[in-house]
N, C-alpha and C. Protein backbone atom coordinates (compact mmCIF):
# COMPACT_ATOMS: atom_id res chain seq x y z
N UNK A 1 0.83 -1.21 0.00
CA UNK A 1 0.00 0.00 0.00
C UNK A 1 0.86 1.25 0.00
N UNK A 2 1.78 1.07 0.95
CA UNK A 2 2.78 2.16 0.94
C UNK A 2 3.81 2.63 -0.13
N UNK A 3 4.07 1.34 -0.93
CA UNK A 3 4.70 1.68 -2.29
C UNK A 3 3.48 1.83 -3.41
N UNK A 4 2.35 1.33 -3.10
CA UNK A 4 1.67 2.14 -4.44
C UNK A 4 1.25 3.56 -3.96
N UNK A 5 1.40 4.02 -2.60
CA UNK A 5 1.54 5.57 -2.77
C UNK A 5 2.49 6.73 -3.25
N UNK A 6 3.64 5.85 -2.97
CA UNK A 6 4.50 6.40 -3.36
C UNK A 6 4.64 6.09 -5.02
N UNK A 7 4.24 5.05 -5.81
CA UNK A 7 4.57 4.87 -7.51
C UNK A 7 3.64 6.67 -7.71
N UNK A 8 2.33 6.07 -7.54
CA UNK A 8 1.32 7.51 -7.53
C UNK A 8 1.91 8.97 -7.26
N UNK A 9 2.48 9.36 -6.24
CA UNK A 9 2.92 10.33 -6.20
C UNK A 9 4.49 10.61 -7.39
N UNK A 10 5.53 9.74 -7.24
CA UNK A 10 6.39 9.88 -8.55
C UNK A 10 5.84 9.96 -9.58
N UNK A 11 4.61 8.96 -10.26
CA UNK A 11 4.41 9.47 -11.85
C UNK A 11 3.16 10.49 -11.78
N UNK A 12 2.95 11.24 -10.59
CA UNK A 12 2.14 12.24 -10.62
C UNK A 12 2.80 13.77 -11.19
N UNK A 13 2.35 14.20 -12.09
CA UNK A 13 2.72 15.58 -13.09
C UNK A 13 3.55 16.27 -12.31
N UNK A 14 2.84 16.89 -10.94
CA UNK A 14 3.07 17.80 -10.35
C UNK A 14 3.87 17.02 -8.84
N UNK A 15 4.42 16.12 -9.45
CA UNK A 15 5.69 15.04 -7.94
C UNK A 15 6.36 16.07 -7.25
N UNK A 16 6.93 16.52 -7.63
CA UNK A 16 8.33 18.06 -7.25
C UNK A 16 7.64 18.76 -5.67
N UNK A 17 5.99 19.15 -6.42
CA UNK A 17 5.75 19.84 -5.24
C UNK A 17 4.95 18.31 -3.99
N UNK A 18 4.39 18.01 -4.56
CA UNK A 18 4.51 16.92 -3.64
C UNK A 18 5.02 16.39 -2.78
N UNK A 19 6.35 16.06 -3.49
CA UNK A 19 7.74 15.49 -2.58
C UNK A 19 8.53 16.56 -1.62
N UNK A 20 7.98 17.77 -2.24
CA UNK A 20 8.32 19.06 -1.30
C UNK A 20 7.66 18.78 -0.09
N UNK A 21 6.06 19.04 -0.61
CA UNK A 21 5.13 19.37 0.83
C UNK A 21 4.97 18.13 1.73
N UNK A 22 5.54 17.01 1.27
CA UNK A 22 5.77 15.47 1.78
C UNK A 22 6.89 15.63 3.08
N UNK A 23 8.12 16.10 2.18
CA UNK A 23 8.84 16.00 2.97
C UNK A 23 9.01 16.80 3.64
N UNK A 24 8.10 18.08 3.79
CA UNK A 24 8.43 19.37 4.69
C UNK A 24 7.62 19.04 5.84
N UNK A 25 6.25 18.23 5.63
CA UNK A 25 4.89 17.67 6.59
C UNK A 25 5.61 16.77 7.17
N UNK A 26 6.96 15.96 6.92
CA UNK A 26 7.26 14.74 7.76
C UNK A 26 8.46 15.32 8.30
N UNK A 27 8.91 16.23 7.76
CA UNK A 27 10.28 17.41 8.70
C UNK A 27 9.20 17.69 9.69
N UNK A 28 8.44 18.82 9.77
CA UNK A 28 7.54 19.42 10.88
C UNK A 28 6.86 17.96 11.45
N UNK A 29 6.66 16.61 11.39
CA UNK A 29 5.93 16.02 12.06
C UNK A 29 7.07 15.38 13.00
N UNK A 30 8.49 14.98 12.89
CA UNK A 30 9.36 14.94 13.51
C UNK A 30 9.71 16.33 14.78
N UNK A 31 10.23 17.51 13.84
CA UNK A 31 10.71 18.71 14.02
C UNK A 31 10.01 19.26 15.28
N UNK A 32 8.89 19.47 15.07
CA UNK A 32 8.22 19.73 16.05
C UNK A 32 8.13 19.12 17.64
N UNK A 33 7.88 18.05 18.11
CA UNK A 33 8.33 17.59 18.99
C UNK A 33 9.43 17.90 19.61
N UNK A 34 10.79 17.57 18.51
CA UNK A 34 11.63 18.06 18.80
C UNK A 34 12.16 19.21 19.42
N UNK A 35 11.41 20.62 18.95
CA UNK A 35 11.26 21.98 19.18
C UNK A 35 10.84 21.89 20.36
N UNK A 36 9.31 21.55 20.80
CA UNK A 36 9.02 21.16 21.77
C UNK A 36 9.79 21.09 23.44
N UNK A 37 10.40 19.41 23.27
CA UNK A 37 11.37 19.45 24.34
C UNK A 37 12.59 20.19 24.25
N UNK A 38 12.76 20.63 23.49
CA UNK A 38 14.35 21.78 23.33
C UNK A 38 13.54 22.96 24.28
N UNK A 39 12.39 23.16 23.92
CA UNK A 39 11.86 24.61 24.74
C UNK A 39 11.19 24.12 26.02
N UNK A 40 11.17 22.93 26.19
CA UNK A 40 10.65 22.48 27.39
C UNK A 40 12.13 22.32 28.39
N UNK A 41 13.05 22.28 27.70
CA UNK A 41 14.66 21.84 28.59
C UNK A 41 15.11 23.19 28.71
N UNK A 42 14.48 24.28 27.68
CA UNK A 42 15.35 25.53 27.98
C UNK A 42 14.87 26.12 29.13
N UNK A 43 13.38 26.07 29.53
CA UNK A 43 12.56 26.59 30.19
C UNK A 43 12.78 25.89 31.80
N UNK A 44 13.24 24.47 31.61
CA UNK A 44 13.61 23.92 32.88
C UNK A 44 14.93 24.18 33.29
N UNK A 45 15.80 24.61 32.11
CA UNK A 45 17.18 25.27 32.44
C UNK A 45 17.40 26.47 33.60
N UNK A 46 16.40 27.24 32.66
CA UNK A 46 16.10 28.70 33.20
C UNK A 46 15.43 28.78 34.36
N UNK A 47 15.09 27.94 34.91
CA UNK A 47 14.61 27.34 36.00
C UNK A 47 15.41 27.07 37.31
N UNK A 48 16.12 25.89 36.63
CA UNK A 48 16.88 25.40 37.52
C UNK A 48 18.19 26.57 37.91
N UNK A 49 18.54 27.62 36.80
CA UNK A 49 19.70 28.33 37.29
C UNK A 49 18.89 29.58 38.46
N UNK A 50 17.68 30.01 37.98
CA UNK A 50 17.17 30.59 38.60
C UNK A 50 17.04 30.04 40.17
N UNK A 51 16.87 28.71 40.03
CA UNK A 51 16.75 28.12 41.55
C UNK A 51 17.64 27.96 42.10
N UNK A 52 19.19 28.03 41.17
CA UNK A 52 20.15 28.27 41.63
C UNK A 52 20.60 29.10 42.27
N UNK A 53 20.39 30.44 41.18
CA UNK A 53 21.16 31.78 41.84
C UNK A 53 20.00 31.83 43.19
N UNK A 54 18.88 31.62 43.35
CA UNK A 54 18.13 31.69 44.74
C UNK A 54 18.76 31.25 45.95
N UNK A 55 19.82 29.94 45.45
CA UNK A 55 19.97 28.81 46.09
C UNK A 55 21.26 29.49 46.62
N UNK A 56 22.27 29.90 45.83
CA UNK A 56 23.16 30.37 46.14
C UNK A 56 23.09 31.63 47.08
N UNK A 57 22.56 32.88 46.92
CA UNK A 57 22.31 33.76 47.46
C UNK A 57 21.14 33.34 48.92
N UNK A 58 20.80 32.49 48.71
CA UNK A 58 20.30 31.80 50.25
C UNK A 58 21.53 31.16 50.98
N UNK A 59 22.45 30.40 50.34
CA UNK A 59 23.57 30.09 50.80
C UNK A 59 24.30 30.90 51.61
N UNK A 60 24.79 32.34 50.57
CA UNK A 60 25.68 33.15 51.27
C UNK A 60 24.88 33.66 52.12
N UNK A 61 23.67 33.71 52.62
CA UNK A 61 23.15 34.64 53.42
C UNK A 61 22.76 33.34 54.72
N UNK A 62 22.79 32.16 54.97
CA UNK A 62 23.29 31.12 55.82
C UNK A 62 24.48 31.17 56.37
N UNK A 63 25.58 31.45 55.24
CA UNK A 63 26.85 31.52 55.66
C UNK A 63 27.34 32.63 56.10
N UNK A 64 26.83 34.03 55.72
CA UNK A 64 26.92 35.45 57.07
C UNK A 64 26.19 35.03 58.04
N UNK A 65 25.08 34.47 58.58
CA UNK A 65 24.43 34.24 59.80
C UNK A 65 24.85 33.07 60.32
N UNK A 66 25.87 32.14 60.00
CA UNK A 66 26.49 31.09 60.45
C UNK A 66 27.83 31.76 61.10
N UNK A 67 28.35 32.99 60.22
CA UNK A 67 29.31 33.23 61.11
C UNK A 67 29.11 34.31 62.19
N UNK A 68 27.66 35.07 61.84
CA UNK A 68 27.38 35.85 63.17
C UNK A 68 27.27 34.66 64.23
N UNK A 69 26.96 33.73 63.93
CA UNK A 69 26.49 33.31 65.55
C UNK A 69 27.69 32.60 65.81
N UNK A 70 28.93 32.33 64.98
CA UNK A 70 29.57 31.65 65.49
C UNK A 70 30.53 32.72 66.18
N UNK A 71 30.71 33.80 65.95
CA UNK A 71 31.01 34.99 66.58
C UNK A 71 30.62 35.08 67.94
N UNK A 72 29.06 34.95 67.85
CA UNK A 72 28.56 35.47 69.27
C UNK A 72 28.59 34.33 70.11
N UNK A 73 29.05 33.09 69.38
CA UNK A 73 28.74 32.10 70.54
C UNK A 73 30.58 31.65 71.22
N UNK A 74 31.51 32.67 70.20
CA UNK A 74 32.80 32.38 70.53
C UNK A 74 32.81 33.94 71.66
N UNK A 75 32.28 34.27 71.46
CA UNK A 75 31.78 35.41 72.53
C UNK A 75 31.70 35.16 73.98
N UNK A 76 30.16 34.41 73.75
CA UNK A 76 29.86 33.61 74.66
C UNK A 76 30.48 33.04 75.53
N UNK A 77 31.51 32.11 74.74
CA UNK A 77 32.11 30.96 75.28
C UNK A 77 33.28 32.05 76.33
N UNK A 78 34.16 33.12 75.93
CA UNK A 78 34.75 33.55 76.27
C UNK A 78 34.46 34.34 77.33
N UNK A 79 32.59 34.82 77.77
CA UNK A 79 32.25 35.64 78.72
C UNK A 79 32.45 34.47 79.85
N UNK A 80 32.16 32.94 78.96
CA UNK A 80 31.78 32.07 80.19
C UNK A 80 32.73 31.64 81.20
N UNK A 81 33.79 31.68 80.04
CA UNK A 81 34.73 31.44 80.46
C UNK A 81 36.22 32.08 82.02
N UNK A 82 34.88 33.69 81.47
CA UNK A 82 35.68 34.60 82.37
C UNK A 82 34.82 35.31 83.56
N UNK A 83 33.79 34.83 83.41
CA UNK A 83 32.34 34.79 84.10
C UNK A 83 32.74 33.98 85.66
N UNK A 84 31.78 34.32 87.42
CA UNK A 84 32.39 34.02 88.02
C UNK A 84 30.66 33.47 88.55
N UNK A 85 30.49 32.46 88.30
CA UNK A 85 29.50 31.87 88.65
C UNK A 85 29.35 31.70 90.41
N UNK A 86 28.04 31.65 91.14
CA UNK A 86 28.30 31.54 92.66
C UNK A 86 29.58 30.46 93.13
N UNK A 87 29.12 28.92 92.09
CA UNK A 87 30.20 28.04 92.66
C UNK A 87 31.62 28.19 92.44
N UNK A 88 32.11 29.41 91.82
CA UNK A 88 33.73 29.79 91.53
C UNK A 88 34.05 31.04 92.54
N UNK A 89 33.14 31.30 93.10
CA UNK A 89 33.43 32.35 94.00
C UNK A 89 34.13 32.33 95.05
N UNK A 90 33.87 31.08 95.74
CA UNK A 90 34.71 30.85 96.80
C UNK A 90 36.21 30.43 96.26
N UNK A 91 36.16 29.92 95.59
CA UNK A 91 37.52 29.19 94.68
C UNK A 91 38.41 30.94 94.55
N UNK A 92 37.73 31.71 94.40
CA UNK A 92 38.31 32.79 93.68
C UNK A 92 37.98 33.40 95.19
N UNK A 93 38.19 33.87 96.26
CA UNK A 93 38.14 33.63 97.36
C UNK A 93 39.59 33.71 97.64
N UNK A 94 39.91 32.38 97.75
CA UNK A 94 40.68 31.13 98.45
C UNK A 94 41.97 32.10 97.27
N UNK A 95 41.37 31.93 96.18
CA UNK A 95 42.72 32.13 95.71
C UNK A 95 43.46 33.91 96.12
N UNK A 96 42.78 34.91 96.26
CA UNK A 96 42.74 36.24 96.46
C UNK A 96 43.81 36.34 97.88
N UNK A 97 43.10 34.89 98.52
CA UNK A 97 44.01 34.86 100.22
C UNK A 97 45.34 34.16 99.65
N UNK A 98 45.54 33.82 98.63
CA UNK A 98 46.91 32.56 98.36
C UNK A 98 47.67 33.56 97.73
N UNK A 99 47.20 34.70 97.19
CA UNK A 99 47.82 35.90 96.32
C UNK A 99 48.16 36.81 97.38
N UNK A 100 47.73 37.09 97.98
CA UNK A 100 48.03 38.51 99.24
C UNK A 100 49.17 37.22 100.11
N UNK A 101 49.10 36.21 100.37
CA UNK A 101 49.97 35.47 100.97
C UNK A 101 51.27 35.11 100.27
N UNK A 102 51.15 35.11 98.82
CA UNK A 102 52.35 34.78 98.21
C UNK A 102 53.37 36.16 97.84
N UNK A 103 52.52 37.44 98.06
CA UNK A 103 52.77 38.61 98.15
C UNK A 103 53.54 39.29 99.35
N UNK A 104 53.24 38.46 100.20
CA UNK A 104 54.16 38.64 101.45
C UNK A 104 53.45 39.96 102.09
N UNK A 105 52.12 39.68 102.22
CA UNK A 105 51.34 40.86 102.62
C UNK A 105 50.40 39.78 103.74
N UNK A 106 49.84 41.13 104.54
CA UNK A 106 49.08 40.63 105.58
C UNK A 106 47.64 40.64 104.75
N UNK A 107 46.60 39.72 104.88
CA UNK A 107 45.24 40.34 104.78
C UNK A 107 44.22 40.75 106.17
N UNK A 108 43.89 41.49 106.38
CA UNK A 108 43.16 42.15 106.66
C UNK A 108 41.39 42.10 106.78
N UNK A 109 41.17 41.56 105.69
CA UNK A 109 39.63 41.41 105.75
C UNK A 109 39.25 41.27 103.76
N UNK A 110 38.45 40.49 103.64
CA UNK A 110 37.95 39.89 102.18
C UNK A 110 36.31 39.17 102.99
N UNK A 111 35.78 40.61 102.14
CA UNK A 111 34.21 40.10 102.82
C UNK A 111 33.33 40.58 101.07
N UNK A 112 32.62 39.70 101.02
CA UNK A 112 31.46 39.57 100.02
C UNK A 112 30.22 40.30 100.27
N UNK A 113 30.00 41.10 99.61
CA UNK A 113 28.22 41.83 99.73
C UNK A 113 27.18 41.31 98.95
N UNK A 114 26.09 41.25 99.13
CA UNK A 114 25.04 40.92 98.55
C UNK A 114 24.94 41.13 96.63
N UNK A 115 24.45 40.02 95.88
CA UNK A 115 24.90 40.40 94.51
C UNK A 115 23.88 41.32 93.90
N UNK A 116 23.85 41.83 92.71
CA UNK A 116 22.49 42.16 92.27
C UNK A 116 22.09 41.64 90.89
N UNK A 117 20.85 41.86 90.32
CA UNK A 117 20.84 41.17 88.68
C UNK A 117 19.97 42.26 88.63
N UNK A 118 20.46 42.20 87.08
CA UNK A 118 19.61 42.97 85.80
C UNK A 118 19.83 42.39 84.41
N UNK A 119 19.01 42.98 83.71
CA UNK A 119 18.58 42.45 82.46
C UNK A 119 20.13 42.75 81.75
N UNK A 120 20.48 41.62 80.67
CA UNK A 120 21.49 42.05 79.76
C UNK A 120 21.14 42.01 78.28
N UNK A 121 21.85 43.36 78.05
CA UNK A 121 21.30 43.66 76.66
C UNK A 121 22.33 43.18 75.54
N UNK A 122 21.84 43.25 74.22
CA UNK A 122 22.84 42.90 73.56
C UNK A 122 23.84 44.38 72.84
N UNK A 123 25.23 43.93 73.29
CA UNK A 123 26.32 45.01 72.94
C UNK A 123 26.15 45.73 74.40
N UNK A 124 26.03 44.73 75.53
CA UNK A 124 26.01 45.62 76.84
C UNK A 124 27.44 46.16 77.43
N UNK A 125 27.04 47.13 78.42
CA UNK A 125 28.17 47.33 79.19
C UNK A 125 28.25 46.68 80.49
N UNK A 126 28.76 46.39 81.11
CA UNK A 126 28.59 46.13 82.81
C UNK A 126 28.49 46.79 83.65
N UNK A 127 29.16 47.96 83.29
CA UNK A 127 29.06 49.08 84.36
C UNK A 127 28.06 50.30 83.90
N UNK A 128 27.69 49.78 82.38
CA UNK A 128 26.24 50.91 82.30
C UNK A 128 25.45 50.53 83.47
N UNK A 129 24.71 51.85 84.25
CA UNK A 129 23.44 52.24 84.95
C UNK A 129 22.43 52.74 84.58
N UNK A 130 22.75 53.18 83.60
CA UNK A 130 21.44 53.89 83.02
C UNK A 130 20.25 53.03 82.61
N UNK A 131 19.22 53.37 82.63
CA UNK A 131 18.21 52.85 82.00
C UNK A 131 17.74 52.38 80.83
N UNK A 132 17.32 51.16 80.01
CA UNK A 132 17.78 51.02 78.54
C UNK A 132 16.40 51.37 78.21
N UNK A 133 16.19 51.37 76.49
CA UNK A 133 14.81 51.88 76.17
C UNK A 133 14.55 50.48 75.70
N UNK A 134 12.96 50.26 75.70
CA UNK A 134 12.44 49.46 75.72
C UNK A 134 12.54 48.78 74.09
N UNK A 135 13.06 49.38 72.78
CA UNK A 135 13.52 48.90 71.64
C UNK A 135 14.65 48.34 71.52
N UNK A 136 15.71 48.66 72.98
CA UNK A 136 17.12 47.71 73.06
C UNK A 136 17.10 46.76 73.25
N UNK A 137 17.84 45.59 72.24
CA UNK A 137 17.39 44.16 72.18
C UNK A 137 18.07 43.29 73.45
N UNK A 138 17.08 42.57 74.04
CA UNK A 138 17.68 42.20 75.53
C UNK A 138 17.85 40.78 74.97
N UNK A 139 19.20 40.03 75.68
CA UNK A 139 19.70 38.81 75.60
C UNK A 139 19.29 37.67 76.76
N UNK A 140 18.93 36.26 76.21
CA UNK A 140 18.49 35.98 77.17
C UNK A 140 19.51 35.28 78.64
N UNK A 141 20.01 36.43 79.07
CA UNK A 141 20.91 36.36 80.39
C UNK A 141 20.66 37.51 81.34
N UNK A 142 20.94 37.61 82.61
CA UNK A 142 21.14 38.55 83.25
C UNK A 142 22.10 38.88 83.77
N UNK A 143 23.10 40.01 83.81
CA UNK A 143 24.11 40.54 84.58
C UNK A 143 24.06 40.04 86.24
N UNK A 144 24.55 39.26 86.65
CA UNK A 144 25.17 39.33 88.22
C UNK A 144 26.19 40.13 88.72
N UNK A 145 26.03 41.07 89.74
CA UNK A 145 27.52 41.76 89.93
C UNK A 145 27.07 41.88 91.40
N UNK A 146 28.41 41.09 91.94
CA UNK A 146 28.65 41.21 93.70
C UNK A 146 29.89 41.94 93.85
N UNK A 147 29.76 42.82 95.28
CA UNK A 147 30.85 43.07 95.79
C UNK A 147 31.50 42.49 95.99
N UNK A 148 33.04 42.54 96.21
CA UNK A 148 34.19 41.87 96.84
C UNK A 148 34.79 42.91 97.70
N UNK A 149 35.04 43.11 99.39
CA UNK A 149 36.04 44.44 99.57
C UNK A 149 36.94 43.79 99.95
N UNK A 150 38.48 44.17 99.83
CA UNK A 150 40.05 43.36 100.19
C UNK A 150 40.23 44.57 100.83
N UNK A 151 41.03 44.04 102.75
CA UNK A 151 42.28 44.87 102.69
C UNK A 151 43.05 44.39 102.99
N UNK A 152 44.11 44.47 102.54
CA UNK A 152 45.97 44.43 103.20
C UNK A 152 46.80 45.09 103.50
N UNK A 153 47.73 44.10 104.26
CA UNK A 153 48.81 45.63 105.00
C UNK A 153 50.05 44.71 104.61
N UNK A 154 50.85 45.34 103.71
CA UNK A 154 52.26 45.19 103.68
C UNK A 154 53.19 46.53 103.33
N UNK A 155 54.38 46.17 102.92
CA UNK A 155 55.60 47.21 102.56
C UNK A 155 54.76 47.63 100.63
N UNK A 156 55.23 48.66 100.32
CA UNK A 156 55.12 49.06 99.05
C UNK A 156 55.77 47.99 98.21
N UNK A 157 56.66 47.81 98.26
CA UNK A 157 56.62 46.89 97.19
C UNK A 157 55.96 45.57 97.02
N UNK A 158 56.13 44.65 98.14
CA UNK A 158 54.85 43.82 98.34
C UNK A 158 53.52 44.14 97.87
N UNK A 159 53.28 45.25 98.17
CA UNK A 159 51.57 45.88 97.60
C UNK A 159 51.23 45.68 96.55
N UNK A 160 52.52 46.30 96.36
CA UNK A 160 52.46 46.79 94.33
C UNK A 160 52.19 45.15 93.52
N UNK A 161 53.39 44.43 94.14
CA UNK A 161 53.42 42.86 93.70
C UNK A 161 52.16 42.34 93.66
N UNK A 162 50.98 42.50 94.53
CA UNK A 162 49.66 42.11 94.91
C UNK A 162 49.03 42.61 93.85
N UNK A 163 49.28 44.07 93.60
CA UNK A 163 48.38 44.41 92.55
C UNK A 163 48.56 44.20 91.03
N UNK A 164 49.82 43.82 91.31
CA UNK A 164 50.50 42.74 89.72
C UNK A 164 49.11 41.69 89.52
N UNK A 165 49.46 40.59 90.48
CA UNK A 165 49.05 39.39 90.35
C UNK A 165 47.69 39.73 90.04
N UNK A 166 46.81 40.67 91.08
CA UNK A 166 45.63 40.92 90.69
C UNK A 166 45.37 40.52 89.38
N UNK A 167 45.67 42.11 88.70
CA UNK A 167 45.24 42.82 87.31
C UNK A 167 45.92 41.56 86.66
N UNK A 168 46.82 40.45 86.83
CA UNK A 168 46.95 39.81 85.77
C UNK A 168 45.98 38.36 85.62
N UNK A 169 44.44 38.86 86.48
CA UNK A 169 43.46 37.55 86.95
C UNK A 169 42.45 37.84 85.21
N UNK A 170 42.49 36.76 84.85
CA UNK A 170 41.53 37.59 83.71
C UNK A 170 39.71 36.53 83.55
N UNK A 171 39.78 37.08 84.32
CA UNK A 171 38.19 36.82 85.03
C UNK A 171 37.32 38.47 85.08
N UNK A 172 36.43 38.13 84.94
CA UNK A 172 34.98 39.25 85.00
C UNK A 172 35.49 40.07 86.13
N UNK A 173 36.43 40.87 86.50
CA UNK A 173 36.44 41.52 87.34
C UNK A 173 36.99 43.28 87.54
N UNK A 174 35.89 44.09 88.07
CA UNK A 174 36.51 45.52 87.84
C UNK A 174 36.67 45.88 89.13
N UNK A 175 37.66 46.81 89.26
CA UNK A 175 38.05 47.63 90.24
C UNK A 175 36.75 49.02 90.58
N UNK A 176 35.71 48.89 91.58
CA UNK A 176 35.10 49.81 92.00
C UNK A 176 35.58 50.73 92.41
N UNK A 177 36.41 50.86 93.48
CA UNK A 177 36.80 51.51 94.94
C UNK A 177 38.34 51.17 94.97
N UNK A 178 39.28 52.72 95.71
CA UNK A 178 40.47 52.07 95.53
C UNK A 178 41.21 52.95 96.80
N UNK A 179 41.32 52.20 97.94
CA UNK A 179 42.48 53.75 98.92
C UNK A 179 43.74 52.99 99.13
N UNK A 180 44.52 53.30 98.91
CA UNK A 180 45.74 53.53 99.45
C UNK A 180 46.24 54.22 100.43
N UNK A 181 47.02 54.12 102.11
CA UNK A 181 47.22 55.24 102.53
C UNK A 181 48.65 54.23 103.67
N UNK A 182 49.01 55.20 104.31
CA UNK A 182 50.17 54.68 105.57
C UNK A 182 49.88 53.98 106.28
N UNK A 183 50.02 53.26 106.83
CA UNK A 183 49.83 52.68 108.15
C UNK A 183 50.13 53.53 109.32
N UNK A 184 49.05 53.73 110.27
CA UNK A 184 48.77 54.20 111.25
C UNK A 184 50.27 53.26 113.09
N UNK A 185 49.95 52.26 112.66
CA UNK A 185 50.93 51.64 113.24
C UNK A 185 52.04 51.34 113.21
N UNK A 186 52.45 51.23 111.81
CA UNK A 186 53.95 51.24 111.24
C UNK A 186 53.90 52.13 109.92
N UNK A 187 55.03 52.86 110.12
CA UNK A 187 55.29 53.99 109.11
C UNK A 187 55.55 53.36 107.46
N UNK A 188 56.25 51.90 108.22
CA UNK A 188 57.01 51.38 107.07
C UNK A 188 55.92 50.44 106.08
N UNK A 189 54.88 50.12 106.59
CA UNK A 189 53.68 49.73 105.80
C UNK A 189 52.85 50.75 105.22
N UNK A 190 51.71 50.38 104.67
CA UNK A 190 50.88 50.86 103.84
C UNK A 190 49.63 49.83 103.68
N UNK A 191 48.91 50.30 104.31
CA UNK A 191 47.50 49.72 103.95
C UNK A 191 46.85 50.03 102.71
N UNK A 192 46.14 48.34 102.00
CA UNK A 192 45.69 48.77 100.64
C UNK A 192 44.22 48.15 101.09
N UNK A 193 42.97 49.07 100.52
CA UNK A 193 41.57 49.03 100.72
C UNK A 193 41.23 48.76 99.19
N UNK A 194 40.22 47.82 98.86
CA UNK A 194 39.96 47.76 97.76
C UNK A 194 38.44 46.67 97.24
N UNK A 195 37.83 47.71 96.19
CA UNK A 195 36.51 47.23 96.42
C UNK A 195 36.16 46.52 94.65
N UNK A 196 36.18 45.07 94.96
CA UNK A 196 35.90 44.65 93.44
C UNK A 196 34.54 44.36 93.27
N UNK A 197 34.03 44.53 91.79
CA UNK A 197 33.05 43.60 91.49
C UNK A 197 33.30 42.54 90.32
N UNK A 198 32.76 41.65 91.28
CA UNK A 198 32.38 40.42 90.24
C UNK A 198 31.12 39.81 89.40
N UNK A 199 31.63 39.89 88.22
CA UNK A 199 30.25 39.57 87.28
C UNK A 199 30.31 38.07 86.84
N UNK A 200 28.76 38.05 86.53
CA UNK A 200 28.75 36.57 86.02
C UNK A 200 26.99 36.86 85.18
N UNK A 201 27.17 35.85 84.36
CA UNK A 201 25.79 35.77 83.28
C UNK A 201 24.67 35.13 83.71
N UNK A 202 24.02 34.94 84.17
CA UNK A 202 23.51 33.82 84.47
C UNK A 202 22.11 34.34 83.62
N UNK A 203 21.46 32.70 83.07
CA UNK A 203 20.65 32.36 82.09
C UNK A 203 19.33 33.02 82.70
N UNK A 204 18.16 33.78 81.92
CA UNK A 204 16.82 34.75 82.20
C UNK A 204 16.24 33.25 82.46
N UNK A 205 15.23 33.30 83.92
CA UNK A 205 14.46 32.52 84.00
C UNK A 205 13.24 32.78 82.98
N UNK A 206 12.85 31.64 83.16
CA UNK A 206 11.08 30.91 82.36
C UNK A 206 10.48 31.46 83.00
N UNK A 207 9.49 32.26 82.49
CA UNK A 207 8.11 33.10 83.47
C UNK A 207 7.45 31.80 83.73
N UNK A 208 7.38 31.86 84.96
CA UNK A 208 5.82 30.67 85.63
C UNK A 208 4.51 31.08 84.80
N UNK A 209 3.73 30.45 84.36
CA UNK A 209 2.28 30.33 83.93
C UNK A 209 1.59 29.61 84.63
């Protein structure tokens, strides 16, 4: 059947255009399809890069907020580290008496005052007092800060040695209060008065419901 269509169309007058519009109807009946998924792959191309560059630019913006927090949590680690929690207090105590003793100084008196808490903000100070406004973003910790008062009685240079070792403690600790003066009993001493505070973070409680 298929070759007597084709004898028919060869000894047909007008074959030329025939075999034209034959073979242009079986180009486009192929062709087409073809066209088809080419514009169906370009369109999923354009797609997929699009979901790319999304993908990517979601990436880098994971990877700035991966390193903010790894910032704030190397932060962290370093407040914690220097942070004087109730149970290091006495430890840090003990050691204040092993320092004025290795100083070749008398102590005198190392007494603790009552601590206080407040809210900590983020980018805080410790020794801000002021009042924050209610749009400053608060962290969930609170500032602890207790007194410490030291005194000792040794020679000046001994003193000085004490206040070496101090300042070289690198723990949460500032110098409030500071006297220096003679000794009343011996000329050749010098009494040192001195008022620290100690900070520590401790985690914002869970409101009760």
């Amino acid at each position: 059947m298929v070759e007597t269509f084709i004898r028919h169309v060869l000894a047909h007058p007008k074959r030329v255009w025939i075999v034209i519009a034959l073979t242009l109807g079986i180009g486009l009946l192929f062709t087409w399809p073809a066209v088809d998924s080419y514009s169906a792959a370009k369109d999923h191309r354009a797609k997929l890069e699009s979901e790319l560059q999304e993908g990517e630019a979601l990436a880098g913006k994971v990877e700035l907020y991966q390193k903010q927090a790894e910032k704030k949590l190397a932060l962290l680690r370093e407040l914690e580290a220097k942070a004087l929690p109730p149970a290091e207090i006495e430890a840090l105590r003990n050691q204040l008496v092993a320092m004025v003793k290795d100083s070749h100084c008398k102590l005198r008196r190392v007494r603790l005052g009552d601590a206080s808490l407040r809210t900590w903000f983020d980018e805080d100070n410790p020794l801000e007092m002021r009042a924050r406004p209610d749009s400053d973003k608060k962290s969930p910790f609170r500032l602890k800060t207790q007194p410490l008062n030291l005194a000792v009685t040794g020679n000046l240079t001994d003193v000085s040695d004490f206040l070496t070792r101090l300042s070289q403690q690198e723990r949460l600790i500032h110098t409030g209060g500071f006297q220096l003066r003679r000794s009343d009993t011996d000329k050749n001493l010098v009494e040192l008065e001195i008022d620290l505070l100690l900070f520590d973070l401790a985690p914002m409680e869970a409101k009760k419901t």
